[in-house]
C-alpha atoms as a PDB file:
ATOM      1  CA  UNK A   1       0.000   0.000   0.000  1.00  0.00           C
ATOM      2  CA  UNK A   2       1.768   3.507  -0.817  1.00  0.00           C
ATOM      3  CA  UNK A   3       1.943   6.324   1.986  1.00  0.00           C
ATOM      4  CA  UNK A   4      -0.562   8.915   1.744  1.00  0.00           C
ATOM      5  CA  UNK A   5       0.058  12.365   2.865  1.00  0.00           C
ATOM      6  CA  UNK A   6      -1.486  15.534   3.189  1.00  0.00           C
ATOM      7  CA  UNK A   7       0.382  18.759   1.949  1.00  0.00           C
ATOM      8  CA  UNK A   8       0.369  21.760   4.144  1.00  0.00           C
ATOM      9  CA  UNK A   9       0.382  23.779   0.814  1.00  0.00           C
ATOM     10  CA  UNK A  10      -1.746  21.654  -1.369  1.00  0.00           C
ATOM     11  CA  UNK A  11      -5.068  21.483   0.513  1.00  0.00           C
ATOM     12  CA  UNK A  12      -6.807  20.044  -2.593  1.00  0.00           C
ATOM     13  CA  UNK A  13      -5.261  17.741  -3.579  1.00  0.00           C
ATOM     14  CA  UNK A  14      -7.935  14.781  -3.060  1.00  0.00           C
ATOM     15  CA  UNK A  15      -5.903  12.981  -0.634  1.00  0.00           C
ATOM     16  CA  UNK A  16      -7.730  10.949   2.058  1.00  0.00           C
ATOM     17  CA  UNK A  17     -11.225  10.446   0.570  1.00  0.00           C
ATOM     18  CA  UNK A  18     -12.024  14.471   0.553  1.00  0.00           C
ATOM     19  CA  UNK A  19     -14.124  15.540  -2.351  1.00  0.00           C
ATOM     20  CA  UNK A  20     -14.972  18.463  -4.483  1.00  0.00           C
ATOM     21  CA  UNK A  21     -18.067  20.003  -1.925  1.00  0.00           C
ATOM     22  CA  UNK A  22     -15.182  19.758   1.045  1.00  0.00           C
ATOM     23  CA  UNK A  23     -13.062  22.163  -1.204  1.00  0.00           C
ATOM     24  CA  UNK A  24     -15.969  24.404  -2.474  1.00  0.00           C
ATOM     25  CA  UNK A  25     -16.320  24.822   1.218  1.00  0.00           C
ATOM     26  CA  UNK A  26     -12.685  25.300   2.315  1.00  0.00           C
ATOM     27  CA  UNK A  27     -12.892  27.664  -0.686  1.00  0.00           C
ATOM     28  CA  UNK A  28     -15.817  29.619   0.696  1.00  0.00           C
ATOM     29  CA  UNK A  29     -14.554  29.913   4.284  1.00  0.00           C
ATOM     30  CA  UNK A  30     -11.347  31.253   2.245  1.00  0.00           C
ATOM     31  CA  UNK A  31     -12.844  34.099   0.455  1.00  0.00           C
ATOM     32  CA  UNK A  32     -15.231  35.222   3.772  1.00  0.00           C
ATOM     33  CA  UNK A  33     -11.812  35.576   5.779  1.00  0.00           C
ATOM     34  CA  UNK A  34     -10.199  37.846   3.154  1.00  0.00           C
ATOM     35  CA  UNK A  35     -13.763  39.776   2.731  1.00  0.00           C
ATOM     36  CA  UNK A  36     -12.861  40.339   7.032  1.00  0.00           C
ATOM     37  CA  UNK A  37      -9.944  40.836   6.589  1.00  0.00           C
ATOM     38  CA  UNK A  38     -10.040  43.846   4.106  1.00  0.00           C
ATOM     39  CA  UNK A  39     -13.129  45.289   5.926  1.00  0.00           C
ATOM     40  CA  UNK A  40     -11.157  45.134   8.913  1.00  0.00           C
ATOM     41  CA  UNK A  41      -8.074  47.132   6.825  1.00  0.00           C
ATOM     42  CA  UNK A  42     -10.455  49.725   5.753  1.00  0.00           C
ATOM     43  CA  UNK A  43     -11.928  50.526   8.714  1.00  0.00           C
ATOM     44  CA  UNK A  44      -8.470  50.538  10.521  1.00  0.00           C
ATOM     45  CA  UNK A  45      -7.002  53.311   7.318  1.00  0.00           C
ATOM     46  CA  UNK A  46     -10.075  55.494   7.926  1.00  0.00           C
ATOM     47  CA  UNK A  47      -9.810  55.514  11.618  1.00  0.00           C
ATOM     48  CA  UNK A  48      -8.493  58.653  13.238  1.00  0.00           C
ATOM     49  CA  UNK A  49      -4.432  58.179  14.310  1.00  0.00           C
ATOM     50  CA  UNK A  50      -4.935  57.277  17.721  1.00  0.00           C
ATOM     51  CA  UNK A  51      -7.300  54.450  16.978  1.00  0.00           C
ATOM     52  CA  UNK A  52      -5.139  52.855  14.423  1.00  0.00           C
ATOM     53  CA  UNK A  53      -2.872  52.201  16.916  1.00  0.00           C
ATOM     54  CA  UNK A  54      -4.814  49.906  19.223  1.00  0.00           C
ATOM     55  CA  UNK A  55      -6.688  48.762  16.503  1.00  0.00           C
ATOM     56  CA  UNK A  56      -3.210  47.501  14.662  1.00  0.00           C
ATOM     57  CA  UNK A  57      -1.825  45.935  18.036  1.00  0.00           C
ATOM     58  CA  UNK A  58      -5.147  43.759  18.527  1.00  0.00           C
ATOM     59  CA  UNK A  59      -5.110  42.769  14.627  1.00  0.00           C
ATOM     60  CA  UNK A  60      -1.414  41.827  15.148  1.00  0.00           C
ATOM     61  CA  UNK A  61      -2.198  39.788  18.327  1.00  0.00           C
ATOM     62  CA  UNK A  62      -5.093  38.288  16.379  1.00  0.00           C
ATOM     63  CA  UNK A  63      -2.870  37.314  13.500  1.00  0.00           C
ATOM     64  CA  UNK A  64      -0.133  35.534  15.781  1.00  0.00           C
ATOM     65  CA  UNK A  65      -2.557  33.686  17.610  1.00  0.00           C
ATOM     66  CA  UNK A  66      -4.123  32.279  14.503  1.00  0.00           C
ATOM     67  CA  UNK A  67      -0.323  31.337  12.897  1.00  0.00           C
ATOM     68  CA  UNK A  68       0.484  29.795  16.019  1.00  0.00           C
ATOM     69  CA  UNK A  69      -3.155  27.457  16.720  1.00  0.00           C
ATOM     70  CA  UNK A  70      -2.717  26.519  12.760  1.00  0.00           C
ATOM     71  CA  UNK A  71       1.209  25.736  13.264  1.00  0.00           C
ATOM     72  CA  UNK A  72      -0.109  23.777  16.103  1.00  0.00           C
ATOM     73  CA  UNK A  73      -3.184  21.904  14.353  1.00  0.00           C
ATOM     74  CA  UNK A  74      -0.542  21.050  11.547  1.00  0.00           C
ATOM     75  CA  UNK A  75       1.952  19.730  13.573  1.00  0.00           C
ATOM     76  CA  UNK A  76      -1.290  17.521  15.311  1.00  0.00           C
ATOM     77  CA  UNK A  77      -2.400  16.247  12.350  1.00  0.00           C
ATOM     78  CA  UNK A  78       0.799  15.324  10.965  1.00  0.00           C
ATOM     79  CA  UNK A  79       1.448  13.298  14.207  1.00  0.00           C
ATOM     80  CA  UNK A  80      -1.630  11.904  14.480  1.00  0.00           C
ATOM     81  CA  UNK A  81      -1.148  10.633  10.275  1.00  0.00           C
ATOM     82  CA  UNK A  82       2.242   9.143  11.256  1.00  0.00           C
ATOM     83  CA  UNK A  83       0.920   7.143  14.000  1.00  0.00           C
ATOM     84  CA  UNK A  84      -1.746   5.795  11.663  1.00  0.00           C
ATOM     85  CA  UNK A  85       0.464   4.998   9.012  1.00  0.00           C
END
């Protein structure tokens, strides 16, 4: 039997039994974040000097949590793959 894996940077690449509505959903939760994301950007550029600078520390924190729970997950799943394999 030959050794699946799952690439960090290829999320679609049909491994594992996923199909096409898993990816049309991965896809959709994709493009809501970046609508948030620049929402969030324009209402941070329009803000008066003083706000953006609160409002850029919490975004930052934000931002590292999120890289650091996903950094996490990933290194989760790929230890919980090896142990099946």
């Amino acid at each position: 039997m030959p050794v699946q894996s799952i690439h960090r940077f290829n999320p679609f690449a049909l491994q594992h039994g996923s199909n096409l509505r898993t990816h049309e959903k991965v896809q959709e939760i994709v493009w809501y974040v970046e609508s948030r994301f620049w929402t969030i950007l324009s209402k941070m550029s329009n803000a008066d000097q003083e706000h953006q600078a609160w409002m850029k520390n919490l975004l930052h924190r934000e931002l590292v949590c999120l890289a650091f729970g996903l950094s996490n997950l990933a290194d989760i799943l790929q230890s919980f793959l090896s142990y099946l394999m």
